[in-house]
Protein backbone atom coordinates (compact mmCIF):
# COMPACT_ATOMS: atom_id res chain seq x y z
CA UNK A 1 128.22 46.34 130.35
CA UNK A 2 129.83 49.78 132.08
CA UNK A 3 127.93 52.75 132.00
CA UNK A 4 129.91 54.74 129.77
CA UNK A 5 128.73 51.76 126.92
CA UNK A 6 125.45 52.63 128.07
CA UNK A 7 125.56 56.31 127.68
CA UNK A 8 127.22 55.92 124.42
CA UNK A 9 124.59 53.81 122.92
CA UNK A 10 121.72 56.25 124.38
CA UNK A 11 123.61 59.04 122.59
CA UNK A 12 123.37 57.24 119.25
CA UNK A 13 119.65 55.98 119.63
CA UNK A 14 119.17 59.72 120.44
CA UNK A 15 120.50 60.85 117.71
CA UNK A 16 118.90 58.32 115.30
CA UNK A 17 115.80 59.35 116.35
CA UNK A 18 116.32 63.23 116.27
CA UNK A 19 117.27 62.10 112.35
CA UNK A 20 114.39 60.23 111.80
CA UNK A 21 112.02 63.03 113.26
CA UNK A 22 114.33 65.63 111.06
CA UNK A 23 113.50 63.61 107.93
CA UNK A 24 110.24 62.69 108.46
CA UNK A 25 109.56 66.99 109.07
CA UNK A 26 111.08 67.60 106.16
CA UNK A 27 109.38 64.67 103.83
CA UNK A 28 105.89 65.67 105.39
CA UNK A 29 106.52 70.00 104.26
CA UNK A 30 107.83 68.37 100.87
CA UNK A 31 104.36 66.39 100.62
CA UNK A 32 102.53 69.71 101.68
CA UNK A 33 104.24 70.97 99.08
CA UNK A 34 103.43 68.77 96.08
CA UNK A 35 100.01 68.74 96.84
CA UNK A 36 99.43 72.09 97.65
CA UNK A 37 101.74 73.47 95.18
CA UNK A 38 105.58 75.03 95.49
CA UNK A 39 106.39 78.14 96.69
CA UNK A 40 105.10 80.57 94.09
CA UNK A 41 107.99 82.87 94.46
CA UNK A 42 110.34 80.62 93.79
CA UNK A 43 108.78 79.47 90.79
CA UNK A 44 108.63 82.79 89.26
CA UNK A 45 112.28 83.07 89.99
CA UNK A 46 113.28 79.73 88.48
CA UNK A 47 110.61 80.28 85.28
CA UNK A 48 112.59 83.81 84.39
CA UNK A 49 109.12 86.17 84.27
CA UNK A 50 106.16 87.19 86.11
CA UNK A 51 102.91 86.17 84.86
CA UNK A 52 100.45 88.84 85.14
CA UNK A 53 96.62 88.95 84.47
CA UNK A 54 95.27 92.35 83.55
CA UNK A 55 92.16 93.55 81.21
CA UNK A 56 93.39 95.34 77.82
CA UNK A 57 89.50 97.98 77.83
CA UNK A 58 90.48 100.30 80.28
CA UNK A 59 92.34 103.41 79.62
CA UNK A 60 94.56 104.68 81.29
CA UNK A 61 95.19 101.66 83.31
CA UNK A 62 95.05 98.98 80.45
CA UNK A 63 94.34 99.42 76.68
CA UNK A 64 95.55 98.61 73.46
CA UNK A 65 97.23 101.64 71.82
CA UNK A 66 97.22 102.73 68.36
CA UNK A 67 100.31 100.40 67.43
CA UNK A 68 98.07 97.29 68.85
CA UNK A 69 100.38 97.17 72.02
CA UNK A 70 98.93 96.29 75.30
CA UNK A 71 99.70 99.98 77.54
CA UNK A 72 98.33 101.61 80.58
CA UNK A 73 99.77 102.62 84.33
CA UNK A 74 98.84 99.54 85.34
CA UNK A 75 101.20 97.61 82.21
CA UNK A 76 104.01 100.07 83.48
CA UNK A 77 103.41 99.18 87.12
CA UNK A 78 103.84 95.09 86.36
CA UNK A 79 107.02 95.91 84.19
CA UNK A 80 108.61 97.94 87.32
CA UNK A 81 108.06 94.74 89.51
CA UNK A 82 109.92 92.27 86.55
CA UNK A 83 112.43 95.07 86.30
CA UNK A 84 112.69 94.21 90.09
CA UNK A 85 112.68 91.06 90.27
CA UNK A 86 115.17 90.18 87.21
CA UNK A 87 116.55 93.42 86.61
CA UNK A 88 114.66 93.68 82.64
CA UNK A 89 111.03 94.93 82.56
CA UNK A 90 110.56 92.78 79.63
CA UNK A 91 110.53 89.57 81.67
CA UNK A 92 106.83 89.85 82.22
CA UNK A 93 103.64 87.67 80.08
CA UNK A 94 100.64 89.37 80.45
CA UNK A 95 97.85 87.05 80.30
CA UNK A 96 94.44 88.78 79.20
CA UNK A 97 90.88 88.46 81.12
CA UNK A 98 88.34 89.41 82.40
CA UNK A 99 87.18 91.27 85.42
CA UNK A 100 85.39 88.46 86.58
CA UNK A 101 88.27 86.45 85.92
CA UNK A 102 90.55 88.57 88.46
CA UNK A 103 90.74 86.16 91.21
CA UNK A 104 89.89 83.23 89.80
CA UNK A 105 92.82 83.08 87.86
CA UNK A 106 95.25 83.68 90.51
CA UNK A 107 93.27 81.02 92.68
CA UNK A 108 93.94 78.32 89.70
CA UNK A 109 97.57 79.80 89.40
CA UNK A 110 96.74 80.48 85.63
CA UNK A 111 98.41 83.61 86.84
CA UNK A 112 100.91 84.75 89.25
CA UNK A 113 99.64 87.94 90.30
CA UNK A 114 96.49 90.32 89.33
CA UNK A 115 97.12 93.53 88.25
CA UNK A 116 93.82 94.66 86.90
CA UNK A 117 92.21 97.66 88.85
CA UNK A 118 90.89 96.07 91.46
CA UNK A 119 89.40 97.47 94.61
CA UNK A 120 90.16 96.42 97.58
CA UNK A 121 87.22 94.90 99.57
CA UNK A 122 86.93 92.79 102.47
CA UNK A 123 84.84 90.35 100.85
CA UNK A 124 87.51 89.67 97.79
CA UNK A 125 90.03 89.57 101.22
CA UNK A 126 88.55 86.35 102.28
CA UNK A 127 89.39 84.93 98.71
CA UNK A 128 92.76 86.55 98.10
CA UNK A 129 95.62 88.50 99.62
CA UNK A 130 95.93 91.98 98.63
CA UNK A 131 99.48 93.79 98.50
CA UNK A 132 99.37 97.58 99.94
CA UNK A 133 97.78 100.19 97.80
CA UNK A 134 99.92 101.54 95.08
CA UNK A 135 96.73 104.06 93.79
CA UNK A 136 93.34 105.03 95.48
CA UNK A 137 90.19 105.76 92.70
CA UNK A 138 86.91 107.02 92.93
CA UNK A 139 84.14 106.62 90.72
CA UNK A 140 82.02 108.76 88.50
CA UNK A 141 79.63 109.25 85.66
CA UNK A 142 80.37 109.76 82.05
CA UNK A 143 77.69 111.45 80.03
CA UNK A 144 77.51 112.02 76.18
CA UNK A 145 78.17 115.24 75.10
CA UNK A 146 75.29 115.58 73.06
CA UNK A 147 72.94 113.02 75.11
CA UNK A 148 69.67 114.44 77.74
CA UNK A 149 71.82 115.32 80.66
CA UNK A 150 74.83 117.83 81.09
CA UNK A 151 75.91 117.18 84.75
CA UNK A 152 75.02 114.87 87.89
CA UNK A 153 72.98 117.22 89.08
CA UNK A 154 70.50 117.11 85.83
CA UNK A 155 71.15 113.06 86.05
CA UNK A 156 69.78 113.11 89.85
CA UNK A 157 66.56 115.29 88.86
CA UNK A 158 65.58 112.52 86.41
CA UNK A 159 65.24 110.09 88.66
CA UNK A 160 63.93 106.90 87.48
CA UNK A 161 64.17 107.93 83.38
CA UNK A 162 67.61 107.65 83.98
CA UNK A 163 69.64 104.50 82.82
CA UNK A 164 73.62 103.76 83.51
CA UNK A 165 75.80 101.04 82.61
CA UNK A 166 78.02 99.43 84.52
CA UNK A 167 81.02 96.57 84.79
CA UNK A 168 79.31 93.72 85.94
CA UNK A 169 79.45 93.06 89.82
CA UNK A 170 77.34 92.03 92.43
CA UNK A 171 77.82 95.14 94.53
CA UNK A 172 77.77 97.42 91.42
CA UNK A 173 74.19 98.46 91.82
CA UNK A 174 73.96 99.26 95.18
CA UNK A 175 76.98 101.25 94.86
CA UNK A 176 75.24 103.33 91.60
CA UNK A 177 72.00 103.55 93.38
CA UNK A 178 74.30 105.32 96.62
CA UNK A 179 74.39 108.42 94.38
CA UNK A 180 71.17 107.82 91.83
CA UNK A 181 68.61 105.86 94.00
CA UNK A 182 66.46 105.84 91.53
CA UNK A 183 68.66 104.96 88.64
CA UNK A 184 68.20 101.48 86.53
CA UNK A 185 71.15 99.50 85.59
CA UNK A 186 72.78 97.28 83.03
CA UNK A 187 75.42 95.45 84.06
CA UNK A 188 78.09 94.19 81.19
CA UNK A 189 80.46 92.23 81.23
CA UNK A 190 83.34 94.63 80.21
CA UNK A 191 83.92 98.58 80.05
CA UNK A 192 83.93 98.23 76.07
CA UNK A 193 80.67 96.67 75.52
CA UNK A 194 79.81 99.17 78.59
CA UNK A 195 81.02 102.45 76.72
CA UNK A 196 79.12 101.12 73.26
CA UNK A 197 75.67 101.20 75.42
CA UNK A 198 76.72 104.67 76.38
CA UNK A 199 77.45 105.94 72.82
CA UNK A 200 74.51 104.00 71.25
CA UNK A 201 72.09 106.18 73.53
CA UNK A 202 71.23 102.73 74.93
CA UNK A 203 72.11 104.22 78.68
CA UNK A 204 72.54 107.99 79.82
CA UNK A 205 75.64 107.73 81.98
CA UNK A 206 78.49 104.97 82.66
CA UNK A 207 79.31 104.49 85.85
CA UNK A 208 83.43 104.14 85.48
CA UNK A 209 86.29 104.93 87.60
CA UNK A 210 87.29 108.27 87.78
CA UNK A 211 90.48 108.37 86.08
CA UNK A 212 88.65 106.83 82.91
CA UNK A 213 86.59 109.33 82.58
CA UNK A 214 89.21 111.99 82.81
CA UNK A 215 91.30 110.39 80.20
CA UNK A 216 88.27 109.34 77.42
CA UNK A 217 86.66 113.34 78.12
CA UNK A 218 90.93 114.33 77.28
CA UNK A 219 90.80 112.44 74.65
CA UNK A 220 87.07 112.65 72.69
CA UNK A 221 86.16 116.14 74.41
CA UNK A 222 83.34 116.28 71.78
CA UNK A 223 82.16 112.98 72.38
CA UNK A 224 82.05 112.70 75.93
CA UNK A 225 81.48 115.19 79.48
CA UNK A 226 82.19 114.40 83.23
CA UNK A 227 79.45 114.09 85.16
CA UNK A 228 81.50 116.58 87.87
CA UNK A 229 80.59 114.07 90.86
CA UNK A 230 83.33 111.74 92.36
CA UNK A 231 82.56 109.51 95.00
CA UNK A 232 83.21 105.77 96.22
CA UNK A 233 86.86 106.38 97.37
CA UNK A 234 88.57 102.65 97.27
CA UNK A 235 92.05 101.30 97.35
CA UNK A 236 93.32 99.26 94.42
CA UNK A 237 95.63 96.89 95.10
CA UNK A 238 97.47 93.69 93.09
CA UNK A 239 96.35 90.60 94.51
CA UNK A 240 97.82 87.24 94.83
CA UNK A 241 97.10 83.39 95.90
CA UNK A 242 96.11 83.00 99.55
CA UNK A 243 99.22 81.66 101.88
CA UNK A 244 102.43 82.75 99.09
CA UNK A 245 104.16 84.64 102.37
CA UNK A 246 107.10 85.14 100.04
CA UNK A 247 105.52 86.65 97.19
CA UNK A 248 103.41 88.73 98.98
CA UNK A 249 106.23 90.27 101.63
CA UNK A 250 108.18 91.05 98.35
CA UNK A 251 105.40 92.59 95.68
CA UNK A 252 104.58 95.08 99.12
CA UNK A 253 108.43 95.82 99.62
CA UNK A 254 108.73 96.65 95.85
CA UNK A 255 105.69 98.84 96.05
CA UNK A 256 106.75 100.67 99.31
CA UNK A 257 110.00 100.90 97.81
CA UNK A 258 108.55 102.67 94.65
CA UNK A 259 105.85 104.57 96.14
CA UNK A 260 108.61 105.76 99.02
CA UNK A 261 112.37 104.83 98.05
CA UNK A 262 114.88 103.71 95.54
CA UNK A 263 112.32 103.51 92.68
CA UNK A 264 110.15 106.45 93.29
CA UNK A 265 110.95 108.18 90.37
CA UNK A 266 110.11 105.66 88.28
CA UNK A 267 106.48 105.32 90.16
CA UNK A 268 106.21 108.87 89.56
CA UNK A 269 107.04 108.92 86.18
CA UNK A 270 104.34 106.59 85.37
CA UNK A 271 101.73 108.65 87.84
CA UNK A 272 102.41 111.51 85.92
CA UNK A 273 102.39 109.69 82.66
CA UNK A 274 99.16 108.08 82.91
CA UNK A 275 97.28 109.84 85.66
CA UNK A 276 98.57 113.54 85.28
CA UNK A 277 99.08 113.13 88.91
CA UNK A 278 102.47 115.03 90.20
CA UNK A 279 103.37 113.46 93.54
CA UNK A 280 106.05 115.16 95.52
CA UNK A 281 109.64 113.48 96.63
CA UNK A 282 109.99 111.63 99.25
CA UNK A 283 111.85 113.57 102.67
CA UNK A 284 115.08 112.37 103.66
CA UNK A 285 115.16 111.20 107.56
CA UNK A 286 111.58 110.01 109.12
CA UNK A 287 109.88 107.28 106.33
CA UNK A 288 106.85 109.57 105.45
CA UNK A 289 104.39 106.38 105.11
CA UNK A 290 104.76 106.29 109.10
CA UNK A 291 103.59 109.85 109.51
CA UNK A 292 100.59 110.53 111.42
């Protein structure tokens, strides 16, 4: 046999092996695949809409206006990423639960993405993976207008006799009892039956986010008073299924972008909307998220 036979055959057992190895890669990530589940991305894509959990009890990110219509900052913020992704902010579902449903949801991919005021914390990190910040809260306390106490102040004096309900958490205590250490609390399962407590004289104060408390006191200024004290700064963030790369590079791309580029004046209009915040243009030349 002459040595050019040899090399010839080499070259082709070579290359049947290179193919076998190239198949067997690609069968084993398809596999991976199945059983773990396809890429999330692409699945929106194909589908036609982004699924979105949210809550539908707390105004001004999430509440059902007059008309029965699910509205809020944070409805306006999931329609700019489906008018994004498909170019139609219609081509959303919003699926509705509850706080405590937030990441469980995404986990069991009963949702694609969580858009629900959550606050970012390292301890939710090691369940799911949150986007960049597209708004930063604090919270607060909202009194009754005609109820025992007029301000934080009056609230701290009382000490003990004081009473404030809260979403339910497992952190929500200590983070009441960081302003009002000698507060009690009830803990409820949503800001609705929350707010009821408050307005049946059940509790003295709610703790809430800020910007709740702003727009109920806008809205009932006879029924309701802000405390005056903010505190607990905390980023809120969407959050999606650990390991969807894709997803996640593209929801923080179309937040940058809207927060810093071509759809800032869209994220402003809803800032503005919603929050009554006024955030100023972006500069042309050096990216302003990169400044110092």
């Amino acid at each position: 046999m002459s040595a050019a036979s040899v090399n010839r055959r080499g070259v082709v057992a070579t290359s049947l092996a290179v193919g076998a190895a190239t198949l067997a890669v690609a069968e084993a990530g398809k596999a991976r695949a199945q059983a773990g589940g396809a890429d999330k991305f692409a699945e929106i894509l194909a589908r036609g809409k982004l699924i979105v959990g949210t809550g539908n009890d707390i105004p001004p990110f999430y509440f059902m206006d007059n008309s029965g219509t699910l509205a809020g900052m944070e409805i306006d913020l999931a329609r700019l990423l489906a008018k994004g992704l498909f170019n139609d902010p219609g081509k959303v579902e919003f699926v509705a639960q509850t706080s405590d449903a937030r990441i469980p949801n995404i986990l069991s991919g009963r949702v694609d993405i969580t858009i629900q005021n959550l606050t970012v914390t390292p301890a939710r990190a090691k369940q799911a993976e949150f986007t960049i910040p597209y708004y930063r809260a604090g919270q607060g306390f909202m009194l009754r207008a005609n109820g025992r106490y007029r301000n934080f102040d009056e609230l701290k004096a009382a000490g003990s006799a004081v009473t404030v309900s809260a979403i339910q958490n497992v952190f929500v205590e200590g983070w009441v009892k960081g302003a009002l250490p000698q507060a009690k609390v009830e803990q409820f399962p949503g800001a609705d039956a929350a707010l009821q407590a408050l307005n049946a004289g059940r509790v003295d104060a709610q703790f809430i986010t800020h910007s709740r408390i702003v727009w109920t006191v806008k809205e009932a200024p006879d029924r309701y008073l802000d405390s005056g004290y903010t505190f607990r700064a905390n980023s809120v963030a969407c959050a999606v299924r650990p390991g969807e790369t894709r997803l996640l590079n593209w929801l923080n791309t179309a937040l940058r972008e809207a927060m810093n580029g071509v759809d800032f004046d869209d994220y402003a209009a809803i800032l503005k909307k919603w929050l009554d915040i006024s955030v100023p243009m972006p500069k042309t030349g050096y990216p302003r998220e990169f400044n110092a």
